[in-house]
Protein backbone atom coordinates (compact mmCIF):
# COMPACT_ATOMS: atom_id res chain seq x y z
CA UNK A 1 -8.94 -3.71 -51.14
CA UNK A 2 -7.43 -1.23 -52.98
CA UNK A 3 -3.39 -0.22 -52.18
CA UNK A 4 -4.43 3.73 -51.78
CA UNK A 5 -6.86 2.66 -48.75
CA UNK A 6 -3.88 0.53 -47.31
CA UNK A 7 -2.12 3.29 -47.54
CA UNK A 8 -4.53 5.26 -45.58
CA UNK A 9 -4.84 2.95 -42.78
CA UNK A 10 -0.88 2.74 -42.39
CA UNK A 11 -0.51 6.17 -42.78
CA UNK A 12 -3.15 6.74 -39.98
CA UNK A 13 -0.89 4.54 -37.39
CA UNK A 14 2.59 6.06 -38.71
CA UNK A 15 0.96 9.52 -38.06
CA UNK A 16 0.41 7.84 -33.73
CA UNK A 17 3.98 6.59 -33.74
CA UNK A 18 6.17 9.31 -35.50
CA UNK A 19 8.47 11.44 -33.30
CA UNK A 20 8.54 8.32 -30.53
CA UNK A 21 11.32 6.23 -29.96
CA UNK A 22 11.85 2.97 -31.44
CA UNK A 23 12.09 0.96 -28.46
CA UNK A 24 10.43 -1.75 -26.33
CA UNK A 25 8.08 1.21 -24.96
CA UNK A 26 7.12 1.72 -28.17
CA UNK A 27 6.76 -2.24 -28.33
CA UNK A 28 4.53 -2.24 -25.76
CA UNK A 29 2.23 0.96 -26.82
CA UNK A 30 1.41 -0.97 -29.75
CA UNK A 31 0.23 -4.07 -28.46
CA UNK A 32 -1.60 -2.27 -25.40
CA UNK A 33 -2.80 -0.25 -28.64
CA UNK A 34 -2.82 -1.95 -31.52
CA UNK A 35 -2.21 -5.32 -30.63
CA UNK A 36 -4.20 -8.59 -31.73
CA UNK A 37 -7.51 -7.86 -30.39
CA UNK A 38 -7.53 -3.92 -31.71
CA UNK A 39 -9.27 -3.01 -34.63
CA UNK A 40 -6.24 -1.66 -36.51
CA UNK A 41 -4.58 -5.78 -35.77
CA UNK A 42 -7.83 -7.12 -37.64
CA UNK A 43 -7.48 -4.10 -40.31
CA UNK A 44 -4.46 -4.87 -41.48
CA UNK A 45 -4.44 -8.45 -41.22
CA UNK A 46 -7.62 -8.51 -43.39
CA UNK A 47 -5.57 -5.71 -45.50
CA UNK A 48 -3.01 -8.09 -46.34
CA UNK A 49 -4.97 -10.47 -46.92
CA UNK A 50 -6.77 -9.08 -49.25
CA UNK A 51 -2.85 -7.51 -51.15
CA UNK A 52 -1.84 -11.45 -51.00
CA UNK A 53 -4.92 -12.67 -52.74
CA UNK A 54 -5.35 -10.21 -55.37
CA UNK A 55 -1.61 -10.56 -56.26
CA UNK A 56 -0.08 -6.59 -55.10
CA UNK A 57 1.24 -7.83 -51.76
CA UNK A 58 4.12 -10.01 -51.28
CA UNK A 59 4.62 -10.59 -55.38
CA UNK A 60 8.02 -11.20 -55.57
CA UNK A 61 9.78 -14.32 -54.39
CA UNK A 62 13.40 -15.12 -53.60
CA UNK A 63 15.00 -17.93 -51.33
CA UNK A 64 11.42 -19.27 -50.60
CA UNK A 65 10.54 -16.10 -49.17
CA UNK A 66 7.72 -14.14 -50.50
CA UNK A 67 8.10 -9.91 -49.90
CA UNK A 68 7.65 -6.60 -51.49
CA UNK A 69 8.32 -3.00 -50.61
CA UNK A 70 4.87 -2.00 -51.19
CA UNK A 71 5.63 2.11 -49.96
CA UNK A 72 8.71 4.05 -50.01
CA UNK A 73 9.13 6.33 -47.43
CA UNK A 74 7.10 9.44 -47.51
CA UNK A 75 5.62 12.72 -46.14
CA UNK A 76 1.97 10.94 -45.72
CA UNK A 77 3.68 7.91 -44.16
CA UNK A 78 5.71 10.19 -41.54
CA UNK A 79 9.04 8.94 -43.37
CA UNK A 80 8.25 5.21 -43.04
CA UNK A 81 8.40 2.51 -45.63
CA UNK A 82 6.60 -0.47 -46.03
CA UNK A 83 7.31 -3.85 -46.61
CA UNK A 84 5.51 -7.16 -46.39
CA UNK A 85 7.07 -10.71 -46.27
CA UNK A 86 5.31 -13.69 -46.80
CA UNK A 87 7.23 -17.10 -45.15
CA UNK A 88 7.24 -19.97 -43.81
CA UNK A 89 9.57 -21.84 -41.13
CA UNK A 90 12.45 -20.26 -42.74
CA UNK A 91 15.21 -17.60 -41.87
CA UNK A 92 15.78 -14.53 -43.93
CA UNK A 93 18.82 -12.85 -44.58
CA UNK A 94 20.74 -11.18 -42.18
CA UNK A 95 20.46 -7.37 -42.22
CA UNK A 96 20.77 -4.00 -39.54
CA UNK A 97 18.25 -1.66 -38.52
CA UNK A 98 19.84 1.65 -38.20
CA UNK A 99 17.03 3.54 -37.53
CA UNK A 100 15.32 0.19 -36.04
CA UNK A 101 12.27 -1.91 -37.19
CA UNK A 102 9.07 -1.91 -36.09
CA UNK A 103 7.20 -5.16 -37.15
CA UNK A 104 3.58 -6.63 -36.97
CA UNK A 105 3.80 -9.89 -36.64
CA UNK A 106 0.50 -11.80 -38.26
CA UNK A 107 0.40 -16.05 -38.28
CA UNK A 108 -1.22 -17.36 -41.14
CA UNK A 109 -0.70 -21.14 -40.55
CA UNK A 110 0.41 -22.91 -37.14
CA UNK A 111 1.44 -21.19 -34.23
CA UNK A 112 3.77 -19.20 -36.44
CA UNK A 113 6.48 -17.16 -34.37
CA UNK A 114 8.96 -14.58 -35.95
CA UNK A 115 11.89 -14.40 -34.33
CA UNK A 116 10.28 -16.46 -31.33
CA UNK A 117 7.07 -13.73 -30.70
CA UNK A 118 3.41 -14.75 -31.64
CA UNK A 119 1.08 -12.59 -33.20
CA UNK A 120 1.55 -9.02 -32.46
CA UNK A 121 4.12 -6.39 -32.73
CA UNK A 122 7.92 -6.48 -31.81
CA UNK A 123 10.14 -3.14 -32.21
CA UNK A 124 14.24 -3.63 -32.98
CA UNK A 125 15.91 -0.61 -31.97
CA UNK A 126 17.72 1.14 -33.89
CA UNK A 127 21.67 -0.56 -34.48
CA UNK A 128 20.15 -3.58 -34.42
CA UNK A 129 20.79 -6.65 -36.41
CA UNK A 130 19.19 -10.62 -37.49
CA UNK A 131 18.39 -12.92 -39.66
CA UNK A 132 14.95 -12.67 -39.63
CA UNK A 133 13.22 -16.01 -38.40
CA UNK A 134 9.81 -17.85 -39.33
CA UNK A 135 8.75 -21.19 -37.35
CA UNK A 136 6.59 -23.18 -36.52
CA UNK A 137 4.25 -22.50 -39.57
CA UNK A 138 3.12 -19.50 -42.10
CA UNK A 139 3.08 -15.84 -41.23
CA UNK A 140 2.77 -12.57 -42.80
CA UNK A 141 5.12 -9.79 -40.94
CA UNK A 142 4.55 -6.19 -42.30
CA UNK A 143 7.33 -4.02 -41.40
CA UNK A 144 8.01 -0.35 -40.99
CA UNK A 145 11.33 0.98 -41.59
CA UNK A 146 12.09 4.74 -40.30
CA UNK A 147 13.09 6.48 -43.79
CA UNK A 148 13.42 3.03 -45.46
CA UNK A 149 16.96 2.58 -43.71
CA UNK A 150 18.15 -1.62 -44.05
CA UNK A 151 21.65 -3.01 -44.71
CA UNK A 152 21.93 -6.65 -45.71
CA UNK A 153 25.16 -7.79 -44.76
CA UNK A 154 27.38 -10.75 -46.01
């Protein structure tokens, strides 16, 4: 898997949810959408997969978490970035969404939950806030951030 054609397929479903609100109705477009049965939910599971195994996804570690910002925001990416954490029944550090969150959750081991949802996506609106919570097992959660806006507070 190379990281230009995961770019491509991300870039195909930021071009679908740019201009719309980050909100639970985007929440539920997604999963109605794109959710765990959907070709794009197998795509990009098998996508990261793929990043994890041949070492360009989730290749840094701190705090027992595994992450990386593997896109910047961009034109082709309608302004999202891209990140990709790897953990396991573990919280995060706190941090605010000002522009909101949009996450795909994926469960690698157990009934994994982040931030008590199974496998598929969950939107934070924007001004939103937490400590970003894995349990009940192992699960990769790819997250778009509208112009790469997080703050990690104290």
């Amino acid at each position: 898997m190379p990281v230009a054609e995961f770019r491509q397929q991300i870039a195909r479903l930021t071009a679908e949810i740019a201009g719309r609100a980050v909100d639970a109705a985007l929440q539920d477009w997604l999963n109605a959408e794109h959710g765990v049965t959907s070709v794009t939910y197998r795509a990009l599971r098998a996508s990261c997969e793929a990043g994890v195994a041949q070492g360009w996804l989730c290749n840094r570690e701190g705090a027992g978490i595994r992450y990386g910002r593997i896109f910047k925001p961009a034109d082709d990416l309608h302004g999202f970035s891209v990140d990709v954490v790897d953990m396991k029944d573990i919280a995060g550090p706190h941090h605010a969404h000002p522009l909101g969150e949009i996450d795909l959750i994926m469960p690698v081991e157990g009934g994994a939950l982040f931030d008590g949802h199974a496998a598929g996506w969950l939107v934070c609106p924007p001004g939103s806030a937490h400590r970003p919570t894995v349990s009940q097992g192992r699960a990769w959660v790819l997250y778009l951030l509208p112009q790469g806006e997080i703050r990690f507070t104290q």
